[in-house]
N, C-alpha and C. Protein backbone atom coordinates (compact mmCIF):
# COMPACT_ATOMS: atom_id res chain seq x y z
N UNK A 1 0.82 -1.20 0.00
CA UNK A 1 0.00 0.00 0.00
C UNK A 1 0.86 1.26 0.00
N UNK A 2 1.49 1.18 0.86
CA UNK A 2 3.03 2.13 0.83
C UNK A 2 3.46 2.55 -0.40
N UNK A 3 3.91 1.28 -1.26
CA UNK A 3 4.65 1.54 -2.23
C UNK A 3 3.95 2.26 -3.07
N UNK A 4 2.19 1.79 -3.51
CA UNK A 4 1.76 2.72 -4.44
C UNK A 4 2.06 4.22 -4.37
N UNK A 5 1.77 4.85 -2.91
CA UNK A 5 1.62 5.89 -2.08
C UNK A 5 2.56 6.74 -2.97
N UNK A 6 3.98 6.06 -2.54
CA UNK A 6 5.59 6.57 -3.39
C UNK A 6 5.28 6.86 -4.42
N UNK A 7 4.89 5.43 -5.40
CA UNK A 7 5.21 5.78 -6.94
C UNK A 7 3.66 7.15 -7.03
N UNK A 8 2.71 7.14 -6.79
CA UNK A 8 2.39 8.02 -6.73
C UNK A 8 2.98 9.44 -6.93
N UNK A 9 3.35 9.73 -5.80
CA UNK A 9 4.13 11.20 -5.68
C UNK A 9 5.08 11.16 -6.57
N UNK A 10 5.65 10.21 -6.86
CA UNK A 10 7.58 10.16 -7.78
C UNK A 10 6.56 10.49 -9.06
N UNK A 11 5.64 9.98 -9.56
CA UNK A 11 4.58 10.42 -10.65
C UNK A 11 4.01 11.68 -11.12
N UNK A 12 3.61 11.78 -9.63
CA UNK A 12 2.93 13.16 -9.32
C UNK A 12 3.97 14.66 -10.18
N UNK A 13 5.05 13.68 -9.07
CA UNK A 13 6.47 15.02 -9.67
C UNK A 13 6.74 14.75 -11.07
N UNK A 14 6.54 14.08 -11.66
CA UNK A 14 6.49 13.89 -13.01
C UNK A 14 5.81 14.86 -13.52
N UNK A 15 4.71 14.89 -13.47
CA UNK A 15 3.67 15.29 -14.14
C UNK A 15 3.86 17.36 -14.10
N UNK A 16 4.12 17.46 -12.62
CA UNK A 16 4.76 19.00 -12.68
C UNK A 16 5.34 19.30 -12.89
N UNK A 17 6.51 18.41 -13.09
CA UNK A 17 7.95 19.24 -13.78
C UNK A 17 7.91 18.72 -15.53
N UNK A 18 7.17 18.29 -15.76
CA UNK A 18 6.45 18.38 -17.31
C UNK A 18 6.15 19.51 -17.69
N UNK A 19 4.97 19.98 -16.84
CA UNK A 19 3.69 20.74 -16.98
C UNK A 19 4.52 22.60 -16.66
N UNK A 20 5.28 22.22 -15.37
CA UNK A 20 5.88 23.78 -15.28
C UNK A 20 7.77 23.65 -16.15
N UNK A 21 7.59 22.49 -16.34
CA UNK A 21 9.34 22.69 -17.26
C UNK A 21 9.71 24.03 -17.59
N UNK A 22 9.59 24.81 -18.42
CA UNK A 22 9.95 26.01 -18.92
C UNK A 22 9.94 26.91 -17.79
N UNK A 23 8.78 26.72 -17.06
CA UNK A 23 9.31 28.13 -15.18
C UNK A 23 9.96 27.22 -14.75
N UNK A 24 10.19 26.39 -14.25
CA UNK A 24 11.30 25.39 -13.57
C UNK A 24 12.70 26.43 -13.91
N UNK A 25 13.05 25.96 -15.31
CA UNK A 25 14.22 26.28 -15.96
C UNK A 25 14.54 27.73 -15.97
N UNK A 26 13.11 28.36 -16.02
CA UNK A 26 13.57 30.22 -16.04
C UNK A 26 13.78 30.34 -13.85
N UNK A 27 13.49 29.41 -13.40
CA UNK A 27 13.23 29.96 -12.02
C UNK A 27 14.59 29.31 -11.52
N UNK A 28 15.19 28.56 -12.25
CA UNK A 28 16.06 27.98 -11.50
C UNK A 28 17.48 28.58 -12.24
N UNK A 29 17.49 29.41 -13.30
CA UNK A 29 18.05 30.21 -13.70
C UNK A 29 17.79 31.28 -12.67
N UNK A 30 17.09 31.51 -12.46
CA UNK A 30 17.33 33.35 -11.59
C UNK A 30 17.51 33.13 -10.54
N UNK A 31 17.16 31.87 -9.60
CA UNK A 31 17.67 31.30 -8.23
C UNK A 31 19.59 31.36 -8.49
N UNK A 32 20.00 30.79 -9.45
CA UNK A 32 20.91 30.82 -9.28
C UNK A 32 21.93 31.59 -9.82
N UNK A 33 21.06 32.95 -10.28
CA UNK A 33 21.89 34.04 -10.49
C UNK A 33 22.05 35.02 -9.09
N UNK A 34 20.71 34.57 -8.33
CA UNK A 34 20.73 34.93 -7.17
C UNK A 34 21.55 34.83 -6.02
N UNK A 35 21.75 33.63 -6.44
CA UNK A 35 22.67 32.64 -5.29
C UNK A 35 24.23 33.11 -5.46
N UNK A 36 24.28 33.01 -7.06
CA UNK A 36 25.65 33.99 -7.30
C UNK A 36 26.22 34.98 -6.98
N UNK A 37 25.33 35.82 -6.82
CA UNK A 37 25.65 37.49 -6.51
C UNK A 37 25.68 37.08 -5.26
N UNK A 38 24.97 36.37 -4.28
CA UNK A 38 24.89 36.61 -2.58
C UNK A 38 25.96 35.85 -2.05
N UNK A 39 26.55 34.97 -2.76
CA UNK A 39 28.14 34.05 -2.70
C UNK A 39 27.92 33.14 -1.63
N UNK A 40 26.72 32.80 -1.54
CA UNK A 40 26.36 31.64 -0.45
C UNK A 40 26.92 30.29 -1.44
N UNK A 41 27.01 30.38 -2.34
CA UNK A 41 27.70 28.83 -3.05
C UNK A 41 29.02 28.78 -2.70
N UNK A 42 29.97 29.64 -2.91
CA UNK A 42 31.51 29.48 -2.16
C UNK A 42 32.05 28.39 -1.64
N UNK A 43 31.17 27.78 -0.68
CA UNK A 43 32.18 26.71 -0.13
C UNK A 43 32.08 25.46 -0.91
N UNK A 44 30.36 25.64 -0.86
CA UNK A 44 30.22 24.30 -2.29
C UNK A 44 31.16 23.91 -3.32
N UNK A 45 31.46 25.21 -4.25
CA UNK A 45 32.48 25.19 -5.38
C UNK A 45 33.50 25.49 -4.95
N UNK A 46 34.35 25.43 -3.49
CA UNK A 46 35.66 25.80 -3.62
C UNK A 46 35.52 23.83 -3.13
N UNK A 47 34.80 23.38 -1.94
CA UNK A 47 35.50 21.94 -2.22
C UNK A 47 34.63 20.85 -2.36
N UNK A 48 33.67 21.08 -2.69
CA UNK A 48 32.76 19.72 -3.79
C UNK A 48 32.93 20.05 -5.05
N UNK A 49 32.88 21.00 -5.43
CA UNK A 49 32.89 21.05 -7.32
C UNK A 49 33.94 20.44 -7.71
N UNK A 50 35.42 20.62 -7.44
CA UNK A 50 36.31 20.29 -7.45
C UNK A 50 36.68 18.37 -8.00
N UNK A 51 36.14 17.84 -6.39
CA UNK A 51 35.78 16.33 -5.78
C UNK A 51 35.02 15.83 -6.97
N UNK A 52 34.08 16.63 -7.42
CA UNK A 52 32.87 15.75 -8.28
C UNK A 52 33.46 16.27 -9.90
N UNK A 53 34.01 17.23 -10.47
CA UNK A 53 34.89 17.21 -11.31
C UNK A 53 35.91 16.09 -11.43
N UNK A 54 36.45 15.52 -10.65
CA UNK A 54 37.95 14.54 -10.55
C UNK A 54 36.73 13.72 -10.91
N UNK A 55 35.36 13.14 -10.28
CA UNK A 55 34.70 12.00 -10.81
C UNK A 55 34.34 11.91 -12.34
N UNK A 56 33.58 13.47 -12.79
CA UNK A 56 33.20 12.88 -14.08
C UNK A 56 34.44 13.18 -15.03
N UNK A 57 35.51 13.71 -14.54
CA UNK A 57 37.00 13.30 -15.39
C UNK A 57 37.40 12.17 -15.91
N UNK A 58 37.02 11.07 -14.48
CA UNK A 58 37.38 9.85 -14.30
C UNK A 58 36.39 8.97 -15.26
N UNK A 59 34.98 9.46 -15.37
CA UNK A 59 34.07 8.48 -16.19
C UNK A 59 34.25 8.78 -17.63
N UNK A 60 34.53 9.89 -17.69
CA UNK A 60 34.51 10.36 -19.27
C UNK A 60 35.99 10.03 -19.84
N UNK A 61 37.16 9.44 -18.69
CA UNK A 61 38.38 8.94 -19.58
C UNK A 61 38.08 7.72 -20.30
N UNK A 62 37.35 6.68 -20.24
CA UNK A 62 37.62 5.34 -20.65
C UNK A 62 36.85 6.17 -22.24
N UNK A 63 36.00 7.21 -22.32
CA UNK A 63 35.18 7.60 -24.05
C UNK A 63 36.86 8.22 -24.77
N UNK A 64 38.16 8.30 -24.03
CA UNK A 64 38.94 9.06 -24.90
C UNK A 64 39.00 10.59 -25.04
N UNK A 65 38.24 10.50 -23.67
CA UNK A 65 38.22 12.47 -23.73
C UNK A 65 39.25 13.07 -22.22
N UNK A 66 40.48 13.43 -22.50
CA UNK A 66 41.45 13.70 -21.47
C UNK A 66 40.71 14.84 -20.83
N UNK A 67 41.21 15.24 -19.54
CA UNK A 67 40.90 16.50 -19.32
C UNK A 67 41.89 16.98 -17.94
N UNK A 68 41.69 17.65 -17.76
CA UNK A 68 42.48 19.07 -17.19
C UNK A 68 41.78 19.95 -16.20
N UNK A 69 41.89 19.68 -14.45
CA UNK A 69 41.43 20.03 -13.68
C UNK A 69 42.34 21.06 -12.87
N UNK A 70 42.07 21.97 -12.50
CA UNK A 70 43.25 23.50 -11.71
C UNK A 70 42.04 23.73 -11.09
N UNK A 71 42.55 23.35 -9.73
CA UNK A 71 41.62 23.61 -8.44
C UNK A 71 42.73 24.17 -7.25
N UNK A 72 42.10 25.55 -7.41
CA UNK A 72 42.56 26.17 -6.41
C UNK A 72 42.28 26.96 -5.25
N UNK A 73 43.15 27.47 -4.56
CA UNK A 73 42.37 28.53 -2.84
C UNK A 73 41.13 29.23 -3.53
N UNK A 74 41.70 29.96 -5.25
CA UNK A 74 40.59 30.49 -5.37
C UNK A 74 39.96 31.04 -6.68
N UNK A 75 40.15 29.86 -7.55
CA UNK A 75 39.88 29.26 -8.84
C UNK A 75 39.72 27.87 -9.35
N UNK A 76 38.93 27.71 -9.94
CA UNK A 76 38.38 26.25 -10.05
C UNK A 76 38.53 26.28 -11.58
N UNK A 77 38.79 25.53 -12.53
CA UNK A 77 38.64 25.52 -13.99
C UNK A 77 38.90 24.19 -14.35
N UNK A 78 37.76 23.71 -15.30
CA UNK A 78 37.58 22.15 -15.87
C UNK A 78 37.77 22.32 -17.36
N UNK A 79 38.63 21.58 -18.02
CA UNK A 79 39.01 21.45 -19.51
C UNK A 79 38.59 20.02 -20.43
N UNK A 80 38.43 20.17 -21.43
CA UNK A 80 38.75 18.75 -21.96
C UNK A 80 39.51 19.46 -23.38
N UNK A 81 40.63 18.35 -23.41
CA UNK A 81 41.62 18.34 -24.09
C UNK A 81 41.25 17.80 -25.73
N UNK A 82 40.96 18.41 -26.81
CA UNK A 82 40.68 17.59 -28.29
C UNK A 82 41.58 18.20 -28.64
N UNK A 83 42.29 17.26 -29.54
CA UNK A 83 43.35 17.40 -29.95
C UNK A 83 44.50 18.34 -29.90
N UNK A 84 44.32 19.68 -30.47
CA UNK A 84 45.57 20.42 -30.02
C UNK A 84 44.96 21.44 -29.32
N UNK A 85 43.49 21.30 -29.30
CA UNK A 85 42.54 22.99 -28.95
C UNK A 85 41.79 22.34 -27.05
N UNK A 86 41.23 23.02 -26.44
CA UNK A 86 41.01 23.20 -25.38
C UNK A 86 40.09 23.81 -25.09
N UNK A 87 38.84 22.73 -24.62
CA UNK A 87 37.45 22.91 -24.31
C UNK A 87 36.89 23.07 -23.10
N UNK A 88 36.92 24.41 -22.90
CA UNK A 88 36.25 24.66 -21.16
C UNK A 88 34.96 24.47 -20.71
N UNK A 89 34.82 23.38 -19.59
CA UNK A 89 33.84 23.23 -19.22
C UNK A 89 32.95 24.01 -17.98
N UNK A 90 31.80 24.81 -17.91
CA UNK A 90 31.52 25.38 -16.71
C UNK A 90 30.86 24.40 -15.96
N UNK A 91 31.60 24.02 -15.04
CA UNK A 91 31.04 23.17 -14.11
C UNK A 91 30.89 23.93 -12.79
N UNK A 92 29.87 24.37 -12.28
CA UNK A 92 30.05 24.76 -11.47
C UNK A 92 28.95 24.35 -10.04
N UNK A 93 28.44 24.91 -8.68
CA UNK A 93 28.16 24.02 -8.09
C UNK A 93 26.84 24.01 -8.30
N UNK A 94 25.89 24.99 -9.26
CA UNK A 94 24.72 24.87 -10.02
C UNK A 94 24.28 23.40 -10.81
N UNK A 95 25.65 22.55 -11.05
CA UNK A 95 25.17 21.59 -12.11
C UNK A 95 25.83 20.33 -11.12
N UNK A 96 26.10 20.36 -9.95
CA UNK A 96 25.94 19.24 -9.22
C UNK A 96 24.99 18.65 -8.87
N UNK A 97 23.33 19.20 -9.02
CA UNK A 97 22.10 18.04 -9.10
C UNK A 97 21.56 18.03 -7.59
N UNK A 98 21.98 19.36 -6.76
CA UNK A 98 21.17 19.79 -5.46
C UNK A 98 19.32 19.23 -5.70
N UNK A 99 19.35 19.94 -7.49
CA UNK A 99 17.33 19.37 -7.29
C UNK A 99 17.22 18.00 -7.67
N UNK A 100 18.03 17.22 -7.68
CA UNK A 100 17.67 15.34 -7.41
C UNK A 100 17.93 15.20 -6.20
N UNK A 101 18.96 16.00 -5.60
CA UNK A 101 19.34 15.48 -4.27
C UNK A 101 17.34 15.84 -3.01
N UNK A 102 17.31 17.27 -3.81
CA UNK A 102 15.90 17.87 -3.12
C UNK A 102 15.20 16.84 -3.39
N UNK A 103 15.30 16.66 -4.58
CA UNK A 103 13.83 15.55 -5.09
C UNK A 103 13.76 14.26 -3.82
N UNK A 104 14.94 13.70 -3.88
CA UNK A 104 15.48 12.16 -3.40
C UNK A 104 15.01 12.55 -2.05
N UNK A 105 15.10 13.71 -1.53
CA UNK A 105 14.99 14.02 0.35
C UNK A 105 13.44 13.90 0.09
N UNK A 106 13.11 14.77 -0.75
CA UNK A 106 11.23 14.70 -0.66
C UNK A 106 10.77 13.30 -0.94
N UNK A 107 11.45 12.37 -1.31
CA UNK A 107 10.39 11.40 -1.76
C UNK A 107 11.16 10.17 -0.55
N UNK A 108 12.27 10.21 0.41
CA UNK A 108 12.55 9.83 1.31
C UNK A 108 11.63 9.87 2.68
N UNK A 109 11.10 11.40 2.76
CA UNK A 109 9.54 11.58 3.33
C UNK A 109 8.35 10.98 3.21
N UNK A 110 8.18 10.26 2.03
CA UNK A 110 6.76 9.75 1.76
C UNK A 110 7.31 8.17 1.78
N UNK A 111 8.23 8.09 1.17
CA UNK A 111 8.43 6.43 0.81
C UNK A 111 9.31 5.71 1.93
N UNK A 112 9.59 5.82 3.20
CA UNK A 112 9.76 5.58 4.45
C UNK A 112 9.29 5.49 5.89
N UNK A 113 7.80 6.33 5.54
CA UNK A 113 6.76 6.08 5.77
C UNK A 113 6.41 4.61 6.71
N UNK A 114 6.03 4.38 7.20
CA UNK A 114 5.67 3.07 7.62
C UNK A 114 6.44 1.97 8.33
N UNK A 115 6.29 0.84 8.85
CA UNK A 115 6.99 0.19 9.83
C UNK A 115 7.86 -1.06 9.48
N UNK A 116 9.47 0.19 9.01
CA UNK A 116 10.87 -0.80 8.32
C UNK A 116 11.61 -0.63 9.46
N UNK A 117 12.39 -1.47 9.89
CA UNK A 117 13.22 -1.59 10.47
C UNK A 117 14.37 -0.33 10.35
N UNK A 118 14.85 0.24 11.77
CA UNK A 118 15.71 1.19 11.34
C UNK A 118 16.75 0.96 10.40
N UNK A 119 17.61 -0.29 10.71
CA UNK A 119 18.41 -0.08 10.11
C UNK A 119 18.30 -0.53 8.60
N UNK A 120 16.90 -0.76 7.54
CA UNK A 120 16.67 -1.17 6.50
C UNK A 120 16.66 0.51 5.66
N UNK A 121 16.14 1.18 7.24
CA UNK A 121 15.83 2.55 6.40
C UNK A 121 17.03 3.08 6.13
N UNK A 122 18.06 3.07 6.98
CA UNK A 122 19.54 3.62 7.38
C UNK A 122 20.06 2.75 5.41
N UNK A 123 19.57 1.86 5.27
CA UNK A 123 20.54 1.19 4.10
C UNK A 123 19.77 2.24 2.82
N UNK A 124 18.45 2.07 3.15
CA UNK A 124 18.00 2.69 1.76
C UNK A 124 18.21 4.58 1.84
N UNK A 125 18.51 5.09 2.72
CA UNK A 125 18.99 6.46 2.91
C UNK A 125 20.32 5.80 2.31
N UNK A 126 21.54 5.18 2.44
CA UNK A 126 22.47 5.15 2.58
C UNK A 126 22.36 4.91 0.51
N UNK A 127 21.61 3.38 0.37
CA UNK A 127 21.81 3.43 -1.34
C UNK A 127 21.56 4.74 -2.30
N UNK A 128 20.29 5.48 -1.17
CA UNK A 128 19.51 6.26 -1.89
C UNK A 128 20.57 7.54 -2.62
N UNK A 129 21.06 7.80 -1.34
CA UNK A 129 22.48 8.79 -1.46
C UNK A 129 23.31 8.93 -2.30
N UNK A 130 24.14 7.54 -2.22
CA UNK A 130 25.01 7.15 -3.25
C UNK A 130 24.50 7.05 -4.62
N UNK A 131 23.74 6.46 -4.99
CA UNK A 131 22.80 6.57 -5.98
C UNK A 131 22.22 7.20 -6.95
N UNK A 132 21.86 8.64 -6.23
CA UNK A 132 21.46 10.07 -6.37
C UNK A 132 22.80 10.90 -6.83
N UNK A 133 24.03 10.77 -5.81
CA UNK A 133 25.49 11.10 -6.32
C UNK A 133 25.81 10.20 -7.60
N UNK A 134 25.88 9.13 -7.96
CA UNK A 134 26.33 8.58 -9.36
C UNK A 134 25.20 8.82 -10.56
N UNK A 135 24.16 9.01 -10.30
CA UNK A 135 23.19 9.57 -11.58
C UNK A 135 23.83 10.73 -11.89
N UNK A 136 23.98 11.69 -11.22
CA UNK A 136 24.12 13.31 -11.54
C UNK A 136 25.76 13.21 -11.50
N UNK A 137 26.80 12.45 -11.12
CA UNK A 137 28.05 12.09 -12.37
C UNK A 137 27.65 11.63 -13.50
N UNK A 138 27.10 10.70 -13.43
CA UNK A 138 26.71 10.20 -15.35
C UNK A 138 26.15 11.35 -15.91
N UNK A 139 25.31 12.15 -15.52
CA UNK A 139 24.51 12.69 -15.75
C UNK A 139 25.33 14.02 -16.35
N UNK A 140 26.62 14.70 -14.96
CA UNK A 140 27.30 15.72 -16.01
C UNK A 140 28.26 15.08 -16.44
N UNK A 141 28.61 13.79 -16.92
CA UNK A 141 29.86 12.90 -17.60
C UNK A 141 28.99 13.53 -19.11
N UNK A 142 27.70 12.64 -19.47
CA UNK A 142 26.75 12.50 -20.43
C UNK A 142 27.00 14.11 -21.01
N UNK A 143 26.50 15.07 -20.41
CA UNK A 143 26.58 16.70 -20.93
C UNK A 143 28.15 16.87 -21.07
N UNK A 144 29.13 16.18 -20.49
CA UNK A 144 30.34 16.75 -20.95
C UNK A 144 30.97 15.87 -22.10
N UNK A 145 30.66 14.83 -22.39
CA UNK A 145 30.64 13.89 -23.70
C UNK A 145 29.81 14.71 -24.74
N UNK A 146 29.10 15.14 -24.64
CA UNK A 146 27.79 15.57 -25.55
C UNK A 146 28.87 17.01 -26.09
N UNK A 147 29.27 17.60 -25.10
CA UNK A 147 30.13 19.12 -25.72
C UNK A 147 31.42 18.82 -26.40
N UNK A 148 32.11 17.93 -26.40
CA UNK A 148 32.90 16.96 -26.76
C UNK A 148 32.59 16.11 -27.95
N UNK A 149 32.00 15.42 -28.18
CA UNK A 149 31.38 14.77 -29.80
C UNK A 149 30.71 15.64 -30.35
N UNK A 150 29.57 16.10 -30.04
CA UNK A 150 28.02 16.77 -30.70
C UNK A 150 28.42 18.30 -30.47
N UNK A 151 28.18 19.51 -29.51
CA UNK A 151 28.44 20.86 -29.40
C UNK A 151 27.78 21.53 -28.12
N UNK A 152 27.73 22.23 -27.80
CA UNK A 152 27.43 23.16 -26.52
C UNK A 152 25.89 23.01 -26.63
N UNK A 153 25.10 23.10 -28.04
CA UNK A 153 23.56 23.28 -27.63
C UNK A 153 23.24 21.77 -27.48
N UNK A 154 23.76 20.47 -27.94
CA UNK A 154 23.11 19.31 -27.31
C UNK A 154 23.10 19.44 -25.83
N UNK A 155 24.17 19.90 -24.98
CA UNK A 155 24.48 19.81 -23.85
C UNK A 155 23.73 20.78 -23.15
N UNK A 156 23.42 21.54 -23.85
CA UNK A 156 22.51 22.94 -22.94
C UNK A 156 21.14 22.14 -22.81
N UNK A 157 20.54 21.11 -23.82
CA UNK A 157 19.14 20.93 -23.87
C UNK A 157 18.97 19.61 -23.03
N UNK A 158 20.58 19.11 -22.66
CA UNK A 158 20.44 17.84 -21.81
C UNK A 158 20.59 18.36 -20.25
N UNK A 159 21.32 18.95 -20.35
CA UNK A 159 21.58 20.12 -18.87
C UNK A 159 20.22 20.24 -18.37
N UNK A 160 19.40 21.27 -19.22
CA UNK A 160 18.33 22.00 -18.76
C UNK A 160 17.41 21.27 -18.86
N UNK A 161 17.14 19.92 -19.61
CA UNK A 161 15.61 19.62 -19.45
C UNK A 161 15.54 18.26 -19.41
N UNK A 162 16.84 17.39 -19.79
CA UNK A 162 16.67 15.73 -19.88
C UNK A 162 16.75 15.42 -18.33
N UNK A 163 17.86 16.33 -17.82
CA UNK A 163 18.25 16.06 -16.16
C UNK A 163 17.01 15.74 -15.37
N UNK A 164 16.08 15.82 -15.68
CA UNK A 164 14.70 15.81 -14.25
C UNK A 164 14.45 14.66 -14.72
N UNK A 165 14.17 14.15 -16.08
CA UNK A 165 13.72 12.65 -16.10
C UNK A 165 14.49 11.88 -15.88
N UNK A 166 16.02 12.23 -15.88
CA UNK A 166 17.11 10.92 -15.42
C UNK A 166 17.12 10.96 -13.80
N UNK A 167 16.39 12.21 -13.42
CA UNK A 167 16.39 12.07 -11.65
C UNK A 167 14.92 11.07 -11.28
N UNK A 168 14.12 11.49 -12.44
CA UNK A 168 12.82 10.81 -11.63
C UNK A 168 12.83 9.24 -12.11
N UNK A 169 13.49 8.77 -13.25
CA UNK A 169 13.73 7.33 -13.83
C UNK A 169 14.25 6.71 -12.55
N UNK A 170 15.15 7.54 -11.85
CA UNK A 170 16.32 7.27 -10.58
C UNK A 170 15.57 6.16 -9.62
N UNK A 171 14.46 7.86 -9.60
CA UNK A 171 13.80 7.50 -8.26
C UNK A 171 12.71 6.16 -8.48
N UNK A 172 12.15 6.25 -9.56
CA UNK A 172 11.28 5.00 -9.24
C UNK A 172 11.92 3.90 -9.56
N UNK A 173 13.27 3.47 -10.29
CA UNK A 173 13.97 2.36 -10.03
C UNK A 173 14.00 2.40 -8.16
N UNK A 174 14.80 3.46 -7.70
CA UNK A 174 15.46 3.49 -6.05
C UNK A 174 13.96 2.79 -5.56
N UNK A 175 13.05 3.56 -5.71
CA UNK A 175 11.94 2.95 -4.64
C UNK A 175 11.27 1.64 -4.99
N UNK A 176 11.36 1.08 -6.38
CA UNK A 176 11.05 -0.29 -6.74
C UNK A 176 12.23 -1.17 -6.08
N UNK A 177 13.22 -1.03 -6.17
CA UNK A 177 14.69 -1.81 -5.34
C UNK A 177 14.61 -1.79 -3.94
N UNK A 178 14.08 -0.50 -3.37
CA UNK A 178 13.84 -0.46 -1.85
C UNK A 178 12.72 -1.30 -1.28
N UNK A 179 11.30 -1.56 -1.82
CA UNK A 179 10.63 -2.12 -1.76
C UNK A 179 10.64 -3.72 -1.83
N UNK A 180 11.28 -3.72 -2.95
CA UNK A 180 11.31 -5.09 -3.49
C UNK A 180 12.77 -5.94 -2.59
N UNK A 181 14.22 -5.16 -2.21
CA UNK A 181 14.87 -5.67 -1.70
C UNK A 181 15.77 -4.91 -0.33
N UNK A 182 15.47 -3.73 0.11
CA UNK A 182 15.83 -3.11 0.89
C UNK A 182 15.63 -3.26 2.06
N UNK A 183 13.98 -2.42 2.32
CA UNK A 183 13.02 -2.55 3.23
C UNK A 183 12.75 -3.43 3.76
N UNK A 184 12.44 -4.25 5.09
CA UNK A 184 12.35 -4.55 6.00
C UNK A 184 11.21 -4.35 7.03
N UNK A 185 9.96 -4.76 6.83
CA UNK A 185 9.12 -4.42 7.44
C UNK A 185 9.31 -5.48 9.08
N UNK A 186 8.92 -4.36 10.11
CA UNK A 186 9.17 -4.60 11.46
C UNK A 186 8.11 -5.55 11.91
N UNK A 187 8.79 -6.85 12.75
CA UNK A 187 7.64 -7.73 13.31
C UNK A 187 6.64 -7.30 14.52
C-alpha cells in the first residue's frame, strides 16, 4: 500500500515538472543568479565542485576524452583536451544536481513512511544517497561527452531539461529496489 503511495508522488512530480518545465528552468536560472551574486555557493564550489569534477574526469576517460582540472584557494577551472585545442567546461556548483538530491529528500519523506526496520531505512537512505550522487556524475559525464562529440547546444538541452527525467527514472527504479529488496518491514 506504501509503495503505491511513493510511486504516486515520484509520478505526481512527473507530471509538474512536465507541466511547469519552462518556469522550472527560467526559475532555476534566476535562483541561481541569485545565489551567485549573494556568494552563499563558495564553499560548495571551492571543495565539492572540485571532488565531483575529478569524478566525471574519471568516467569520461575510458570515451577518450582527457581532461584538465586546476583547483585552487581560489579558482576552479575544468578542460577537456581535443586534440591540439582546449574545451572549457563550466562546471560549477549549479550543475551538481542539489534538485535530485531535493527531489530524493522529498520522496525519502513519503516512501519511508511506515513500519521498516531502522536499520533497512539507514541502508535505503544510505543506497539512496550514493545513488542520487552517481546519476548526476553520469549525468554531467553525459553533458560533458555531448560538448565533446556533438556541441554546446546538445548539452545545454540535456543540462536544462533531460536532467529531471534521469532524476525521476532514478527515483522510481530506487523505490522499486527499496521495496522489493531493501526494506524490511518490522515484526
Amino acid at each position: 500500500m506504501k509503495q503505491k503511495f511513493t510511486f504516486k508522488i515520484i509520478f505526481l512530480g512527473l507530471a509538474i515538472i512536465l507541466m511547469f518545465l519552462p518556469f522550472f528552468a527560467a526559475l532555476n536560472s534566476f535562483l541561481t543568479q541569485f545565489l551567485n551574486k549573494a556568494g552563499w555557493y563558495q564553499p560548495i564550489q571551492k571543495h565539492i565542485v572540485p571532488w565531483e569534477a575529478r569524478l566525471v574526469a574519471a568516467a569520461i576517460y575510458p570515451l577518450g576524452i582527457k581532461t584538465r582540472i586546476m583547483a585552487g584557494p581560489s579558482r576552479f577551472a575544468f578542460y577537456m583536451i581535443k586534440d591540439e585545442s582546449i574545451i572549457p567546461v563550466d562546471l560549477a556548483w549549479n550543475c551538481l544536481g542539489w534538485q535530485s538530491m531535493l527531489l530524493f529528500i522529498v520522496s525519502l519523506a513519503a516512501g519511508l513512511r511506515g513500519r521498516f526496520t531502522n536499520i533497512s531505512r539507514l541502508e535505503a537512505v544510505v543506497f539512496g544517497f550514493f545513488g542520487t550522487l552517481l546519476v548526476n556524475v553520469l549525468r554531467m559525464s553525459f553533458i560533458a561527452a555531448g560538448i565533446y562529440y556533438i556541441n554546446e547546444v546538445f548539452a545545454m538541452v540535456v543540462h536544462d531539461y533531460v536532467a529531471a527525467f534521469l532524476t525521476l527514472i532514478w527515483l522510481v527504479f530506487f523505490w522499486w529496489f527499496c521495496y522489493s529488496f531493501i526494506l524490511e518491514q518490522k515484526d
